[in-house]
N, C-alpha and C. Protein backbone atom coordinates (compact mmCIF):
# COMPACT_ATOMS: atom_id res chain seq x y z
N UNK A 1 6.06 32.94 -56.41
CA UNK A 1 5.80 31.65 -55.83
C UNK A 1 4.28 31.50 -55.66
N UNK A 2 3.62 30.20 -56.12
CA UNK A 2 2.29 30.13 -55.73
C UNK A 2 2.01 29.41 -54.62
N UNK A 3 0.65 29.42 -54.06
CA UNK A 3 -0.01 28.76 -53.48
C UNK A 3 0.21 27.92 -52.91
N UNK A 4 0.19 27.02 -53.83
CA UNK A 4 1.08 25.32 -53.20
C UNK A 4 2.60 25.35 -53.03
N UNK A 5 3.40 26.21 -53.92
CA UNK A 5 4.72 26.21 -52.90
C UNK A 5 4.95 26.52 -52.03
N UNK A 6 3.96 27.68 -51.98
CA UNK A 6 4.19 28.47 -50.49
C UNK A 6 3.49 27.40 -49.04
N UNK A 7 2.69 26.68 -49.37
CA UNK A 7 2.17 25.84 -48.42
C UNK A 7 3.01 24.53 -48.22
N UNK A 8 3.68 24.15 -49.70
CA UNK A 8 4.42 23.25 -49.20
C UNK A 8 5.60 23.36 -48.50
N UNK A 9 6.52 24.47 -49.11
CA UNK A 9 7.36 24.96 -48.07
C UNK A 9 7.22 24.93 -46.67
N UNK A 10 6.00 25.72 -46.36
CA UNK A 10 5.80 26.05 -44.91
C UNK A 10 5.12 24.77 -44.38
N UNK A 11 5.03 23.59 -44.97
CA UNK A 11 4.91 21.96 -44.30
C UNK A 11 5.85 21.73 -44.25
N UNK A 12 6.93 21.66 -45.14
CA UNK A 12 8.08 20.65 -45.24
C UNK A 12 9.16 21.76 -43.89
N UNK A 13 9.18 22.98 -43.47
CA UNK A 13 9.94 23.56 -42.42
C UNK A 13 9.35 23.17 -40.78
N UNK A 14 7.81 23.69 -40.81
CA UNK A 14 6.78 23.43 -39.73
C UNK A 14 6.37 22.53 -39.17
N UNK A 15 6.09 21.47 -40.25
CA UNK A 15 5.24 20.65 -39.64
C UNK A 15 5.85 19.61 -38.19
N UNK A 16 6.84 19.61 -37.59
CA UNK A 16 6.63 18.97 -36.67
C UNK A 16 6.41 20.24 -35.58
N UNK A 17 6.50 21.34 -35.77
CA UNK A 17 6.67 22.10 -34.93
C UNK A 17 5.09 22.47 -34.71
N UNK A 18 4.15 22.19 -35.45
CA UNK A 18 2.51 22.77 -35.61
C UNK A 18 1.98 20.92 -34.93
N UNK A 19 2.83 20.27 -35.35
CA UNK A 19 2.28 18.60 -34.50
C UNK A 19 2.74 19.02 -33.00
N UNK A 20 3.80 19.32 -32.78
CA UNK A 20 3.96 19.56 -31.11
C UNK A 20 3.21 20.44 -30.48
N UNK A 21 2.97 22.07 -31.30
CA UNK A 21 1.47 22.79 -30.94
C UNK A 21 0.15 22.45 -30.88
N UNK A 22 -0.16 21.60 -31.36
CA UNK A 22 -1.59 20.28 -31.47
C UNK A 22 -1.45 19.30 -30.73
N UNK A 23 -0.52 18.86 -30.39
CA UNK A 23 -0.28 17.32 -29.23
C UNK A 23 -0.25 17.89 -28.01
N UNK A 24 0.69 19.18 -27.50
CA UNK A 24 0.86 19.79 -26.48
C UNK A 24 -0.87 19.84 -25.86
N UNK A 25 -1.72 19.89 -26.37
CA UNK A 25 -3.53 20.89 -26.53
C UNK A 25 -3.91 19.46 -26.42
N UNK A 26 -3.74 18.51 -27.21
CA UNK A 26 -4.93 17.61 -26.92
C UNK A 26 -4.26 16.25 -26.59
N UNK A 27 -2.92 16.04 -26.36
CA UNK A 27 -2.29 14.67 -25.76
C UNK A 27 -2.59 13.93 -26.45
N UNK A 28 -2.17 13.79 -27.42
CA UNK A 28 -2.37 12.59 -28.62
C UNK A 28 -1.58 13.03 -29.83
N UNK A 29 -0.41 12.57 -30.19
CA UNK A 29 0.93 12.92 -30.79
C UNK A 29 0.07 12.58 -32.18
N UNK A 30 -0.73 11.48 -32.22
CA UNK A 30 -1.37 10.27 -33.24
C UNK A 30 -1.85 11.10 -33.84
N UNK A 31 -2.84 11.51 -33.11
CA UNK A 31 -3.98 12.56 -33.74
C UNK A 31 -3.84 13.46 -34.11
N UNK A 32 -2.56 14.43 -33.80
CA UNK A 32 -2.16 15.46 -33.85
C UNK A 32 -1.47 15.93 -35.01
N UNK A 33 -1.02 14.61 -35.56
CA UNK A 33 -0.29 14.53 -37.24
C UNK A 33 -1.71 14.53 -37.97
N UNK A 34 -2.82 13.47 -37.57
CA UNK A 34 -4.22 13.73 -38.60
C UNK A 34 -4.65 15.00 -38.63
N UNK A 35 -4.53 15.65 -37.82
CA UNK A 35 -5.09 17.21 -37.61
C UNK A 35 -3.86 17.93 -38.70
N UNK A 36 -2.97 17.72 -38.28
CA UNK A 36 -2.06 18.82 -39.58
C UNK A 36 -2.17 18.15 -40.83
N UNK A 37 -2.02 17.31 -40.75
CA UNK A 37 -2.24 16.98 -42.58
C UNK A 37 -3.71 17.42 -43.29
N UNK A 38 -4.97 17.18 -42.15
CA UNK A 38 -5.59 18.08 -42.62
C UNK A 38 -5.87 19.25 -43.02
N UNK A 39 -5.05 20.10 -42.21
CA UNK A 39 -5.12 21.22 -41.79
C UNK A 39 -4.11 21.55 -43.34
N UNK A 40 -3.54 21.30 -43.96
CA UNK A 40 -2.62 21.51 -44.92
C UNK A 40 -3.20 20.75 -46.29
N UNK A 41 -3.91 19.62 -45.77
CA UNK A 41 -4.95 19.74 -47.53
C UNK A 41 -6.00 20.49 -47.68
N UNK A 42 -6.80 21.15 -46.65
CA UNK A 42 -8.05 22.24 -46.82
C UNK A 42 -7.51 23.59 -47.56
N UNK A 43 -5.94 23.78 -46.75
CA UNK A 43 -4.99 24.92 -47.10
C UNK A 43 -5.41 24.53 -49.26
N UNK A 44 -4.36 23.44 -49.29
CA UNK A 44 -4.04 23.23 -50.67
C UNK A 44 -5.47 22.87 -51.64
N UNK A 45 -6.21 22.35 -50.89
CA UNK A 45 -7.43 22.65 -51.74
C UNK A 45 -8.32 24.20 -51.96
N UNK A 46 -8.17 25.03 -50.44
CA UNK A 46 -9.21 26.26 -50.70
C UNK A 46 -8.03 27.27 -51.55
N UNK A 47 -8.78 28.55 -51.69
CA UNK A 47 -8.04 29.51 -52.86
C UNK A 47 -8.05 30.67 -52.00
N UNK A 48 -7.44 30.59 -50.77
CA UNK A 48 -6.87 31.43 -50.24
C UNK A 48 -5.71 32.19 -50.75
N UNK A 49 -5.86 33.58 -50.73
CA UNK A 49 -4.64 34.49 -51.24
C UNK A 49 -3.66 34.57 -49.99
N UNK A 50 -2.53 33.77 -50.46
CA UNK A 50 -1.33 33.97 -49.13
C UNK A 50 -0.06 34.27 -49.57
N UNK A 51 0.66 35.02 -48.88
CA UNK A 51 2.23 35.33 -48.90
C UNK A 51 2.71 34.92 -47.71
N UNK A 52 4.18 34.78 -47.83
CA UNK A 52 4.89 34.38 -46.96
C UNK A 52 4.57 34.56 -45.30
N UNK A 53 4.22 35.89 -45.17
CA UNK A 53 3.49 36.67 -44.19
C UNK A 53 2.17 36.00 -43.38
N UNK A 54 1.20 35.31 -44.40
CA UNK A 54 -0.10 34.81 -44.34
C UNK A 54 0.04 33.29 -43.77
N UNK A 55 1.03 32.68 -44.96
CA UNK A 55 0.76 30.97 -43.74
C UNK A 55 0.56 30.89 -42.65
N UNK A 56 1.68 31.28 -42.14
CA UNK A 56 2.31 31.01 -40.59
C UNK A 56 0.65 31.42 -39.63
N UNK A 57 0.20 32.19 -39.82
CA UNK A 57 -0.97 32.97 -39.38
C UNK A 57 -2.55 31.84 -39.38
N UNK A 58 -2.63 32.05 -40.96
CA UNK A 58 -3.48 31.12 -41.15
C UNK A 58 -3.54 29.88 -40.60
N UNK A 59 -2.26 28.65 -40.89
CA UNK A 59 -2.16 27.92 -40.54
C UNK A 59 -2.48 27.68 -38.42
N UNK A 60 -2.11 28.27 -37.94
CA UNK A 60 -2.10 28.25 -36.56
C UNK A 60 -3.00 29.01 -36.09
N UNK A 61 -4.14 29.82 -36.99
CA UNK A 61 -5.26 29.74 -36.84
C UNK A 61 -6.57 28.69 -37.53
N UNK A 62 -6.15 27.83 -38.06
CA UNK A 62 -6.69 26.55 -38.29
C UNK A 62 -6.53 25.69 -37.53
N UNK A 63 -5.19 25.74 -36.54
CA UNK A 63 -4.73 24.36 -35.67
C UNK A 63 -5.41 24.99 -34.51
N UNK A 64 -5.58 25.85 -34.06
CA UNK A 64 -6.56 26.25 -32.84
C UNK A 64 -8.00 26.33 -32.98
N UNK A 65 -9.02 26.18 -34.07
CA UNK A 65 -9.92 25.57 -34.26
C UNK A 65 -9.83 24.54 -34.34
N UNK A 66 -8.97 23.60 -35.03
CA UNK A 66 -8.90 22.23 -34.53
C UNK A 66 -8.93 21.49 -33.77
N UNK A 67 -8.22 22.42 -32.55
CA UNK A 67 -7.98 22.13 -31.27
C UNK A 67 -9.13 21.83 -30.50
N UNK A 68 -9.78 23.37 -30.84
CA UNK A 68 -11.05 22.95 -30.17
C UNK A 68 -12.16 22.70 -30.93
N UNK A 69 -12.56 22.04 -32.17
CA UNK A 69 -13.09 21.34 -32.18
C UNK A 69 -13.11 20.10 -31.80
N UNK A 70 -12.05 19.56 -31.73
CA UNK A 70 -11.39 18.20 -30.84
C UNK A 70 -12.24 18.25 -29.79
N UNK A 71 -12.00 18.92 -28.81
CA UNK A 71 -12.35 18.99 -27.30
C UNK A 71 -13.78 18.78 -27.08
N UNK A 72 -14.49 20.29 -28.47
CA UNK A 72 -15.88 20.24 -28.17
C UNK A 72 -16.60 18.72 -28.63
N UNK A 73 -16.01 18.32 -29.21
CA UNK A 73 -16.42 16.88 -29.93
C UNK A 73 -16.18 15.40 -28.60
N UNK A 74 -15.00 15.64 -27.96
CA UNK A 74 -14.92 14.89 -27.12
C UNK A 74 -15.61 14.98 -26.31
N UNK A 75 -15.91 16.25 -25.10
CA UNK A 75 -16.56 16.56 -24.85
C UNK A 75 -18.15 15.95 -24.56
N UNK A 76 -18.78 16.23 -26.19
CA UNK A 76 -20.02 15.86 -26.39
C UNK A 76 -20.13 14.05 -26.27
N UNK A 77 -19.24 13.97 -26.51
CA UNK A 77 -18.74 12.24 -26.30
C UNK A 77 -18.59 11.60 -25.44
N UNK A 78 -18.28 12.02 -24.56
CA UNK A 78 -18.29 12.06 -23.00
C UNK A 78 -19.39 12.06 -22.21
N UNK A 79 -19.93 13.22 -22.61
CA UNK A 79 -21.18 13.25 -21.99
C UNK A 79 -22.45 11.97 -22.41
N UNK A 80 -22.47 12.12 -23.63
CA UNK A 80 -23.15 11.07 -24.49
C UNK A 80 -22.94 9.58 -23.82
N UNK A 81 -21.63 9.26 -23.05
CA UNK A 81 -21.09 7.92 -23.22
C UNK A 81 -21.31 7.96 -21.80
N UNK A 82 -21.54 9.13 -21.13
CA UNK A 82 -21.61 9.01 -19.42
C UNK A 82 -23.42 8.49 -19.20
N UNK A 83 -24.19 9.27 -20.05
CA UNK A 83 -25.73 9.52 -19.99
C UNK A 83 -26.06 7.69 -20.17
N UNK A 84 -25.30 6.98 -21.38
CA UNK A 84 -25.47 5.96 -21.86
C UNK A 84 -25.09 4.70 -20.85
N UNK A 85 -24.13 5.14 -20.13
CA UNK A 85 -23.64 3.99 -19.03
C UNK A 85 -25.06 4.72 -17.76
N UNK A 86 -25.55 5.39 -17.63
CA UNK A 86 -26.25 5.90 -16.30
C UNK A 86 -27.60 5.42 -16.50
N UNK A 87 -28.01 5.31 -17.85
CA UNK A 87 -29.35 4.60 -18.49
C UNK A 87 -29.62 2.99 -18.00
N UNK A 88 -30.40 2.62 -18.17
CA UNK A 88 -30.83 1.62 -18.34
C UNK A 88 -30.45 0.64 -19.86
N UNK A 89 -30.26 1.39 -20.68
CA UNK A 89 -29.86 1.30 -21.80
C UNK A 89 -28.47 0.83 -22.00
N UNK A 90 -27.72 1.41 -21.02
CA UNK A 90 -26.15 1.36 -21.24
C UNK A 90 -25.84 -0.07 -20.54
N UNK A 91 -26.44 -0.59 -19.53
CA UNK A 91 -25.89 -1.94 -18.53
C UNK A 91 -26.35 -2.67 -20.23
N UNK A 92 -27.32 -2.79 -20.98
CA UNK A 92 -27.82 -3.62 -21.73
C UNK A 92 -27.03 -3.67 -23.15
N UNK A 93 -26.44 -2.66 -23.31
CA UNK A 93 -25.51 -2.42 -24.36
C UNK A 93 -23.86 -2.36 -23.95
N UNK A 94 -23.35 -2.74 -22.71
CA UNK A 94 -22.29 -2.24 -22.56
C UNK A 94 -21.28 -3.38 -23.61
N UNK A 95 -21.43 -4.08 -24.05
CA UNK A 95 -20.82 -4.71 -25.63
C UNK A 95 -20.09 -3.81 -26.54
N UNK A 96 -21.52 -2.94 -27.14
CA UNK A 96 -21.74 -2.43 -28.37
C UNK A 96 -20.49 -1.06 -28.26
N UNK A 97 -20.20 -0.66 -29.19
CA UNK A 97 -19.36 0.13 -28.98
C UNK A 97 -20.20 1.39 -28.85
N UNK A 98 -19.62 2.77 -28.23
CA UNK A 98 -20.84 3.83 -27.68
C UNK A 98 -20.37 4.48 -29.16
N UNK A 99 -19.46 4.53 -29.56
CA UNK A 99 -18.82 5.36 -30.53
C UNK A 99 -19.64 5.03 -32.01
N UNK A 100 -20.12 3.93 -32.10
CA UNK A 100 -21.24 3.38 -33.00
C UNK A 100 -23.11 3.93 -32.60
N UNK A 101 -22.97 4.22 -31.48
CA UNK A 101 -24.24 4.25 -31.06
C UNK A 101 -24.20 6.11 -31.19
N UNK A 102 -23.28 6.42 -30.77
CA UNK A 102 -23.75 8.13 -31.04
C UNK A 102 -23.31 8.44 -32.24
N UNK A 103 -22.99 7.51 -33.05
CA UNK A 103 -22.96 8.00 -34.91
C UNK A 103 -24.31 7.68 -35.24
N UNK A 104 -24.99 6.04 -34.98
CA UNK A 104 -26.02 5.81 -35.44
C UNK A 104 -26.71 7.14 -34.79
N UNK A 105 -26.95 7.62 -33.80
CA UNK A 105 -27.89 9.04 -33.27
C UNK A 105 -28.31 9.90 -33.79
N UNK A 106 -26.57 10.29 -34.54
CA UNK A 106 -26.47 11.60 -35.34
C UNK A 106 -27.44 11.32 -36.71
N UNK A 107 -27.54 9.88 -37.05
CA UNK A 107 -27.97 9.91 -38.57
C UNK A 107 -29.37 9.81 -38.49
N UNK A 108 -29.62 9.56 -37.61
CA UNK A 108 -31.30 9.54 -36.81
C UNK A 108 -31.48 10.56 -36.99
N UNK A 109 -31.02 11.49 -36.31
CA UNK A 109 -31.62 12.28 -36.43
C UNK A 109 -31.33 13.78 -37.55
N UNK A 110 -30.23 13.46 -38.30
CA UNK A 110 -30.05 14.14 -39.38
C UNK A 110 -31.93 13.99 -40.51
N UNK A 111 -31.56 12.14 -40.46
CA UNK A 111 -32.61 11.63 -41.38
C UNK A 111 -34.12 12.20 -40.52
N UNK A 112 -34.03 12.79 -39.77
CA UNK A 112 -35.53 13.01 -39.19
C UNK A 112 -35.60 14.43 -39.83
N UNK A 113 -34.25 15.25 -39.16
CA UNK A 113 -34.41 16.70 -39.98
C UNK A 113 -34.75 16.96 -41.11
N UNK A 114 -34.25 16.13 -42.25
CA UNK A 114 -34.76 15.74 -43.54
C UNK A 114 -36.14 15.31 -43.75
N UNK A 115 -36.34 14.67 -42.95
CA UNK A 115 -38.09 14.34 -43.41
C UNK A 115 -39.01 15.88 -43.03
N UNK A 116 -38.69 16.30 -42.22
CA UNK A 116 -39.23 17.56 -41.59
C UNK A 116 -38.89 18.56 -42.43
N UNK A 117 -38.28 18.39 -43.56
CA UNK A 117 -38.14 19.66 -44.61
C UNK A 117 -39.20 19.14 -45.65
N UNK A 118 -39.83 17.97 -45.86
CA UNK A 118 -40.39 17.21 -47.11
C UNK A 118 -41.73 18.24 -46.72
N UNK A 119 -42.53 17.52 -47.82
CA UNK A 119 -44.05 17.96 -47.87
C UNK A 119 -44.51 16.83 -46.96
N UNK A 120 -45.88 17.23 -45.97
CA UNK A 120 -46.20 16.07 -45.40
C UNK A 120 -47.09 14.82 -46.18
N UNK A 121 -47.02 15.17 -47.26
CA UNK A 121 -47.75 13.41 -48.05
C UNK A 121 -46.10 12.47 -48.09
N UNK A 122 -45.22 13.17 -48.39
CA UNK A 122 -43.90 12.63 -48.74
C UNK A 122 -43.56 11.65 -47.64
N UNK A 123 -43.66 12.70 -46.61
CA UNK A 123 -42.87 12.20 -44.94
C UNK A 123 -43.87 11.52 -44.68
N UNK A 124 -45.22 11.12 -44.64
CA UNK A 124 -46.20 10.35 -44.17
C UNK A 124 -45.74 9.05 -45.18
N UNK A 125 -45.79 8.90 -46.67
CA UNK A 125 -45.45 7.51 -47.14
C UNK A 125 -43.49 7.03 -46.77
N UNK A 126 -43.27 7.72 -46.45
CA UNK A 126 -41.32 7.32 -46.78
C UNK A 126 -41.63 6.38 -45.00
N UNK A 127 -42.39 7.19 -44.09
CA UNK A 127 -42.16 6.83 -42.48
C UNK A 127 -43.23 5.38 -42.84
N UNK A 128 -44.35 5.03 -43.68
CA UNK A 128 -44.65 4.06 -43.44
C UNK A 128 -43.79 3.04 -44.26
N UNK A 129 -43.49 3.50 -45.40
CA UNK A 129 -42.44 2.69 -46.10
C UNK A 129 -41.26 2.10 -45.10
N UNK A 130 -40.50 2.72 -44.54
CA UNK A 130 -39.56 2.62 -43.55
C UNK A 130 -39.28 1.99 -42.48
N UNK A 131 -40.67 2.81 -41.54
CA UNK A 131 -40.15 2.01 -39.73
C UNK A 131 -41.52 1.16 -39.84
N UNK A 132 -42.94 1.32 -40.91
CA UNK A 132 -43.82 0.35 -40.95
C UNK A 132 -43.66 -0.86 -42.04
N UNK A 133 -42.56 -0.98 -42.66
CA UNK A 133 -42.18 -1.91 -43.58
C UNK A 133 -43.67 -2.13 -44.15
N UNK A 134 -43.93 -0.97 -44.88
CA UNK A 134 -45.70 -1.39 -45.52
C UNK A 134 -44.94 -1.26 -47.55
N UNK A 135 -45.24 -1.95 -48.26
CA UNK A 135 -44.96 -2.46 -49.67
C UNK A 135 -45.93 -0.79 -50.05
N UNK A 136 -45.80 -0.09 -51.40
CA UNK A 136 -46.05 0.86 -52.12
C UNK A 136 -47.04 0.41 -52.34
N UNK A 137 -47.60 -0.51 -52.63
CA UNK A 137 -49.10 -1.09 -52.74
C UNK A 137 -50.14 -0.67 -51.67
N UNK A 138 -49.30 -1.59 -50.52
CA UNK A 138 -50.46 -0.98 -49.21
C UNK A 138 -50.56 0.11 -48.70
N UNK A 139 -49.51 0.71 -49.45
CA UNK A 139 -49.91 2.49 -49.34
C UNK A 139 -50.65 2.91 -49.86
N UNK A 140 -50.25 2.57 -51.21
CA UNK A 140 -51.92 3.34 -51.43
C UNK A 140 -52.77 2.94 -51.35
N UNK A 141 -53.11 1.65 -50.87
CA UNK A 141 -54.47 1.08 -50.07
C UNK A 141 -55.01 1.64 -49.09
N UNK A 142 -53.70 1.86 -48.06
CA UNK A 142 -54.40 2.57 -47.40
C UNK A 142 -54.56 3.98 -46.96
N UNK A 143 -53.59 4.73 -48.30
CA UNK A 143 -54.11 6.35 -48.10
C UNK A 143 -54.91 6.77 -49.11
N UNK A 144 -55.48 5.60 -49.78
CA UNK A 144 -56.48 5.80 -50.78
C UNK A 144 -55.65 7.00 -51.89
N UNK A 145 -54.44 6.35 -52.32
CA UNK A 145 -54.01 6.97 -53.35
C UNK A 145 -53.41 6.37 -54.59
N UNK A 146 -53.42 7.17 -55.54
CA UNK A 146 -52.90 5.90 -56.79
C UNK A 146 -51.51 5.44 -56.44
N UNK A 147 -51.19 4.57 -57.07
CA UNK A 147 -49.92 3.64 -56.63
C UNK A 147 -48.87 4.62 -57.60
N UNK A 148 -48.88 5.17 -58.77
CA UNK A 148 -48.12 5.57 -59.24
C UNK A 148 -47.42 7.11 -58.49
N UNK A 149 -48.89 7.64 -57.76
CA UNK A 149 -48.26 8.87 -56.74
C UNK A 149 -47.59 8.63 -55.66
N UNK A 150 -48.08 7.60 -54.67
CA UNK A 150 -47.18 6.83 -54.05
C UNK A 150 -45.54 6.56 -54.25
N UNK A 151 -45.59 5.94 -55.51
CA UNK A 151 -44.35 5.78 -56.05
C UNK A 151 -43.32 6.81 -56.35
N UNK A 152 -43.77 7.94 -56.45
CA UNK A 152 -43.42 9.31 -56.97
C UNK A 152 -43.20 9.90 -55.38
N UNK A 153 -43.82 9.61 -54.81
CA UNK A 153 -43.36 10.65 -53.61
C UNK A 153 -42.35 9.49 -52.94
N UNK A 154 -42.77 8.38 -52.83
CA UNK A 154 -41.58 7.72 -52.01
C UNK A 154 -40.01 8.13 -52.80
N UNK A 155 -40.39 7.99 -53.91
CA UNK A 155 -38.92 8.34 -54.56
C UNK A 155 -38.76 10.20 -54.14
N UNK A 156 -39.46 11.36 -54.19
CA UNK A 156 -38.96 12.18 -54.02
C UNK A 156 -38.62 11.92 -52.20
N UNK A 157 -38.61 11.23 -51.53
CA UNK A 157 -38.38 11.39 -50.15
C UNK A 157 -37.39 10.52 -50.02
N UNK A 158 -36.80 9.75 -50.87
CA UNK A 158 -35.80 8.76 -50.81
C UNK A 158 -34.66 9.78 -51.13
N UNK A 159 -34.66 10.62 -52.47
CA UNK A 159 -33.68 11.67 -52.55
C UNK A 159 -33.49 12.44 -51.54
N UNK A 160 -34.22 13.04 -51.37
CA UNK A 160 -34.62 14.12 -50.15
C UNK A 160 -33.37 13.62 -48.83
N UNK A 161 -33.71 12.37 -48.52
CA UNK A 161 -33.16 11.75 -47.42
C UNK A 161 -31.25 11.05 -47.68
N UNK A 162 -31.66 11.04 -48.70
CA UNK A 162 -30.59 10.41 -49.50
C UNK A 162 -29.16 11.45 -49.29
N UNK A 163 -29.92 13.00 -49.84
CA UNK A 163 -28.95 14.39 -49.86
C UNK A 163 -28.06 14.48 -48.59
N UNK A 164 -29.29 14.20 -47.81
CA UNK A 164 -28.66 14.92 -46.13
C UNK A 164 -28.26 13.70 -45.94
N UNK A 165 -28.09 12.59 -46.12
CA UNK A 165 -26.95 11.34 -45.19
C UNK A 165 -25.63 11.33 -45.59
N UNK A 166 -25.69 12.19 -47.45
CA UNK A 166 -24.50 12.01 -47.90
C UNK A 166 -22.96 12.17 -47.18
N UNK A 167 -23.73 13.13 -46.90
CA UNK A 167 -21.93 13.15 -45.68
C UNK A 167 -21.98 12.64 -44.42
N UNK A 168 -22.80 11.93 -44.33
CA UNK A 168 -22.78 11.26 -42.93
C UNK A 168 -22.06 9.54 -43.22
N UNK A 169 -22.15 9.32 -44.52
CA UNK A 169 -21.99 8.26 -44.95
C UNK A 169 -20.94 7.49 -45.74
């Protein structure tokens, strides 16, 4: 038996019984089916060597990282959404959804980590390109550089930045 039978088997017997071990942990029956179905395509996509012996194991050591990644994620969400109502910031935004505002955060500052790996001519034209809305022209006007290097580094810092959002996006 391979791989995928052996995983599908052990979905088509388990799976409500690994949803009630996941709902029991985080009170959300909803969520608790998204978590196993994940938890059973990472199975069927990675090339884990398993026998009959191995699912049961594996699997319910995937649903207890799940678990708590859940928590630690909420958690951070919580806190994030408490800091945001205690601000000054939060009476002025209480509209906006917080759940939008600590994604936009994360990509902030992913995209900052990214500039901070570039060379600094790169990260100096991409940041005026960007938050100074200055045209490739007045760059190199005003870093006294040719327009075609300009052009060349904004594009290597557009990739650069481009890499690390990919999964954010």
């Amino acid at each position: 038996m391979n791989n995928n039978q052996l995983i599908s088997n052990y979905y088509s017997e388990h799976r409500d019984e690994i949803i009630n071990f996941i709902a029991v942990r985080i009170m959300d029956a909803t969520e608790a089916e998204d978590m196993v179905q994940d938890i059973f395509l990472r199975l069927l996509r990675g090339h884990h060597l398993m026998t009959t012996d191995t699912v049961p194991a594996l699997v319910y050591t995937m649903a207890r990282h799940a678990v708590a990644d859940f928590h630690r994620h909420r958690h951070v969400h919580e806190a994030y959404e408490h800091h945001l109502k205690k601000s000054d910031v939060g009476s002025l935004i209480s509209d906006i959804d917080v759940e939008s505002i600590y994604c936009a955060t994360q990509i902030m500052e992913r995209m900052e980590r990214s500039l901070a790996r570039l060379p600094k001519a790169c990260c100096e034209i991409y940041r005026l390109h960007i938050y100074d809305s200055l045209k490739v022209s007045e760059i190199a006007r005003e870093l006294s550089l040719p327009y075609k290097q300009v052009e060349n580094r904004l594009g290597q810092a557009r990739k650069a930045v481009r890499q690390q959002l990919r999964c954010c996006v």
